[in-house]
N, C-alpha and C. Protein backbone atom coordinates (compact mmCIF):
# COMPACT_ATOMS: atom_id res chain seq x y z
N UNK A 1 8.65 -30.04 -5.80
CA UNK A 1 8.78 -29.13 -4.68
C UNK A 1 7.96 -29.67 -3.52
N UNK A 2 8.60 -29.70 -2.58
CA UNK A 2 7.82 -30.23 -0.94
C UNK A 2 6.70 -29.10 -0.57
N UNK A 3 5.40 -29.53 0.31
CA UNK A 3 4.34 -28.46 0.81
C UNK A 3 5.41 -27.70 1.74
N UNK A 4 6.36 -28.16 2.20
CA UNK A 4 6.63 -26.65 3.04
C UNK A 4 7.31 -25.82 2.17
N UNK A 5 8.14 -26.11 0.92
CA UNK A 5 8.96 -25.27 0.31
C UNK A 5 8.03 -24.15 -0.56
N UNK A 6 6.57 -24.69 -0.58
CA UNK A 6 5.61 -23.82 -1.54
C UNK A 6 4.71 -23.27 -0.21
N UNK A 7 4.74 -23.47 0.92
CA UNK A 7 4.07 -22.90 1.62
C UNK A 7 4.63 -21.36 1.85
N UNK A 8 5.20 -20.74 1.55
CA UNK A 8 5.80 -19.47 1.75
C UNK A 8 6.40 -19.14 1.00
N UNK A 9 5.85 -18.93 -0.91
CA UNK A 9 6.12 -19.34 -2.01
C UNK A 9 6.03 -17.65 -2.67
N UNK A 10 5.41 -16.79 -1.80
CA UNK A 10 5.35 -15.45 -1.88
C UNK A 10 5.88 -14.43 -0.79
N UNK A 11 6.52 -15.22 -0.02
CA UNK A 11 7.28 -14.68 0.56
C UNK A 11 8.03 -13.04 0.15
N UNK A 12 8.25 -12.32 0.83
CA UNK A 12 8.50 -10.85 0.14
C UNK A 12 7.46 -9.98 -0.79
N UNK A 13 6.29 -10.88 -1.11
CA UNK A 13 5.84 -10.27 -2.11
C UNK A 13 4.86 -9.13 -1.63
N UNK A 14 4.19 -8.72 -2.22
CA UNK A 14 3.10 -7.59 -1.94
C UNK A 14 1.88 -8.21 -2.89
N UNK A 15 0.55 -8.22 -2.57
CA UNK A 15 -0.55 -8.26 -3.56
C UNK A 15 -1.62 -7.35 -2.50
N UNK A 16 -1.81 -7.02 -4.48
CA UNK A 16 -3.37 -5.38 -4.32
C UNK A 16 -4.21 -6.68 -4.46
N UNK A 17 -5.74 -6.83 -4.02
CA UNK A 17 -6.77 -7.55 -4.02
C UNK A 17 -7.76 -6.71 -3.98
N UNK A 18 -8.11 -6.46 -5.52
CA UNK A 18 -8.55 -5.29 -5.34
C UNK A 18 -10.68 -6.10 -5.49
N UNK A 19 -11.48 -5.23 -4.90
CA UNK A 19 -12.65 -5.92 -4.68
C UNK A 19 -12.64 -6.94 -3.83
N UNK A 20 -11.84 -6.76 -2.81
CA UNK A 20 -11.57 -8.05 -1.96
C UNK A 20 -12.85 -8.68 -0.45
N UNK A 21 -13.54 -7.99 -0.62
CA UNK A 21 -14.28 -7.40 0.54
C UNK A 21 -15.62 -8.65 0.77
N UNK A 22 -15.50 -9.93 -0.26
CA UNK A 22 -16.51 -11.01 -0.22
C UNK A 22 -16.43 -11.91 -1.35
N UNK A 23 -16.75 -13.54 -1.23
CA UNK A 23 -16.96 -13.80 -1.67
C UNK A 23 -15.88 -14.26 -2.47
N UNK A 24 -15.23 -15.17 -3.92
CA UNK A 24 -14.12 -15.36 -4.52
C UNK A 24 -13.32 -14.58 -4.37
N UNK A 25 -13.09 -13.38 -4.35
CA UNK A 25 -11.64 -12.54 -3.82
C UNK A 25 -10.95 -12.14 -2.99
N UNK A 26 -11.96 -12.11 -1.90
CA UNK A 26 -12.07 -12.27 -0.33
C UNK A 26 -10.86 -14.08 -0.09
N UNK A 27 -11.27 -14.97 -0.93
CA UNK A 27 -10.97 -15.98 -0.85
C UNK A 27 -9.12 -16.19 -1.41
N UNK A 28 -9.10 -15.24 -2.01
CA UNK A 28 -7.96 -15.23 -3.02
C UNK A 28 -7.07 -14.32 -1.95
N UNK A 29 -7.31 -13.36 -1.41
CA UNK A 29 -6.83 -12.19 -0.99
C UNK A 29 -6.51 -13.03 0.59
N UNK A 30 -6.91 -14.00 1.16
CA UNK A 30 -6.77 -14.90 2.26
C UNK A 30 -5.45 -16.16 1.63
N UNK A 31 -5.96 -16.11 0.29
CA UNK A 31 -4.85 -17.43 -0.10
C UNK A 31 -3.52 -16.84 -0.34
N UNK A 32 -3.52 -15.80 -0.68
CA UNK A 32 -2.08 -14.62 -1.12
C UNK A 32 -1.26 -14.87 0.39
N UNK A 33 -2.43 -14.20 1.56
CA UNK A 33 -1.63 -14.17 2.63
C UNK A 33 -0.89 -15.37 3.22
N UNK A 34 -1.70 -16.48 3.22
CA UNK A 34 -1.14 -17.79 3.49
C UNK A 34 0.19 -18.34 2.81
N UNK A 35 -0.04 -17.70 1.24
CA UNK A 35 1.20 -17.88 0.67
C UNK A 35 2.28 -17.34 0.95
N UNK A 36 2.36 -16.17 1.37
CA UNK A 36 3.22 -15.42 2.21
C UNK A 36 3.49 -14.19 1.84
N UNK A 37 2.80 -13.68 1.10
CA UNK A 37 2.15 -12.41 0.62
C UNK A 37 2.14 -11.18 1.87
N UNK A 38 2.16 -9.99 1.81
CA UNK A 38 2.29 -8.93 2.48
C UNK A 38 0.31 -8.72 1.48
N UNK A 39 -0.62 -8.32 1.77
CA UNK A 39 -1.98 -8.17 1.38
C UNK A 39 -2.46 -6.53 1.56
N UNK A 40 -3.00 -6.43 0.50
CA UNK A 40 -3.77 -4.68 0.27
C UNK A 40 -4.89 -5.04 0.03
N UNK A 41 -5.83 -5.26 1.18
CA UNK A 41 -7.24 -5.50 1.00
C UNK A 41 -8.03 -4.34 0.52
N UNK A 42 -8.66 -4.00 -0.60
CA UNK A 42 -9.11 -3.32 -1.19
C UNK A 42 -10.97 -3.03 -1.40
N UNK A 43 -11.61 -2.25 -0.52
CA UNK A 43 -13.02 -2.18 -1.36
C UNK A 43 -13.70 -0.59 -0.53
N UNK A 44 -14.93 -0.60 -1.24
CA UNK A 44 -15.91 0.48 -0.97
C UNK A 44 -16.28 1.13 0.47
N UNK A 45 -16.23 -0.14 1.78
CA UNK A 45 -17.20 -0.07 2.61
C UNK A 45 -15.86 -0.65 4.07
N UNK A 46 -16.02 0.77 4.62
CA UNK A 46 -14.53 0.69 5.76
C UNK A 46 -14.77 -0.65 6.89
N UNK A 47 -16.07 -0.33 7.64
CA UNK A 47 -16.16 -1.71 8.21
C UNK A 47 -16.13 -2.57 7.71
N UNK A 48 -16.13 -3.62 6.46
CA UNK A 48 -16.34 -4.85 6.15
C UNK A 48 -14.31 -4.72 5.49
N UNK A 49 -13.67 -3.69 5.27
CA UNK A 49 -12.17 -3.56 4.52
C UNK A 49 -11.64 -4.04 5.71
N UNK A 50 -11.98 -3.28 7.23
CA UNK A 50 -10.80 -3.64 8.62
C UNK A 50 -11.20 -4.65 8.51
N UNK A 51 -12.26 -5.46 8.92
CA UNK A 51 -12.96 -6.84 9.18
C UNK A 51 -12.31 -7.96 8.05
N UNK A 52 -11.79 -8.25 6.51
CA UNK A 52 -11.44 -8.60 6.14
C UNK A 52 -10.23 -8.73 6.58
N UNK A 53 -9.33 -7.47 6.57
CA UNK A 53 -8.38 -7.28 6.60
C UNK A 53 -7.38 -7.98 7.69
N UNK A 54 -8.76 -8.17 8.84
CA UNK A 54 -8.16 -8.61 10.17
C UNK A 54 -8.23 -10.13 10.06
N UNK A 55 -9.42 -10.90 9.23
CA UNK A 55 -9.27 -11.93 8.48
C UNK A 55 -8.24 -13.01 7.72
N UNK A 56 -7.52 -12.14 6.89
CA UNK A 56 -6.60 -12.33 6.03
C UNK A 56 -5.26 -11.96 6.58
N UNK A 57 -5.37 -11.52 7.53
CA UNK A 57 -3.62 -11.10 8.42
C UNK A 57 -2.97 -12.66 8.78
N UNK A 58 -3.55 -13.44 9.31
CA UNK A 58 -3.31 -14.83 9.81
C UNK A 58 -1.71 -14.70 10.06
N UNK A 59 -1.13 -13.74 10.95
CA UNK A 59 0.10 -13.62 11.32
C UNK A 59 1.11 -12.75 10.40
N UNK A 60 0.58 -12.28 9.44
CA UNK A 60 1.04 -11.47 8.36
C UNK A 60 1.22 -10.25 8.04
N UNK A 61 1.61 -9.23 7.52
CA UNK A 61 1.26 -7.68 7.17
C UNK A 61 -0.25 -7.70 6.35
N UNK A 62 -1.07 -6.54 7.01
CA UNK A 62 -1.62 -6.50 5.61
C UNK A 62 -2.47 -5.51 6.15
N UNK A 63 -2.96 -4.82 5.12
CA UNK A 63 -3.37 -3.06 5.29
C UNK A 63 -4.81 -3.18 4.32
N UNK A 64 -5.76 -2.41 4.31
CA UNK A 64 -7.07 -1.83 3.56
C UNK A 64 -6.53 -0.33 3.00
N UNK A 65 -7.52 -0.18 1.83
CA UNK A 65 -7.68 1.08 1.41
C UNK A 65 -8.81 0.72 0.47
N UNK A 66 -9.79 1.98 0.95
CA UNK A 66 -10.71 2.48 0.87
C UNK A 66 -11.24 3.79 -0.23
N UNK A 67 -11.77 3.00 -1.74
CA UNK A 67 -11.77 3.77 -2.53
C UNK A 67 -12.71 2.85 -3.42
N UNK A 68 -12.37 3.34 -4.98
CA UNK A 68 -12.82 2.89 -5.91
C UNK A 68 -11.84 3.10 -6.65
N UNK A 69 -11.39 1.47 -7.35
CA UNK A 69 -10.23 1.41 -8.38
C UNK A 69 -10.89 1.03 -9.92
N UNK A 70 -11.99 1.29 -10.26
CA UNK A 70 -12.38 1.45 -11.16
C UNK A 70 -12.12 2.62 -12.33
């Protein structure tokens, strides 16, 4: 498979990232979107959820919610 045919390899998809808010998942929840992922940035603390969130958009959909999925 060619880098452009896997560059948008999630295309349509949706991913929860849940604990996403720093650090390895923060990282994952940025790689989803690049892949072409629609992103549900997920954590505890509203300023640092928009601030990710606005992070990980890189031209993309992608929304926060603010809870505990524990």
């Amino acid at each position: 498979m060619s880098s452009q045919s896997q560059a948008y390899l999630l295309e349509g998809r949706v991913a929860v990232e849940t604990g996403s808010l720093q650090g390895i998942r923060k990282a994952v929840a940025i790689g989803l979107s690049q892949a072409g992922a629609t992103v549900l940035v997920t954590g505890t603390n509203l300023e640092r959820s928009q601030k990710v969130s606005e992070e990980v958009l890189t031209g993309r959909e992608t929304d926060y919610f603010i809870g505990d999925l524990s």
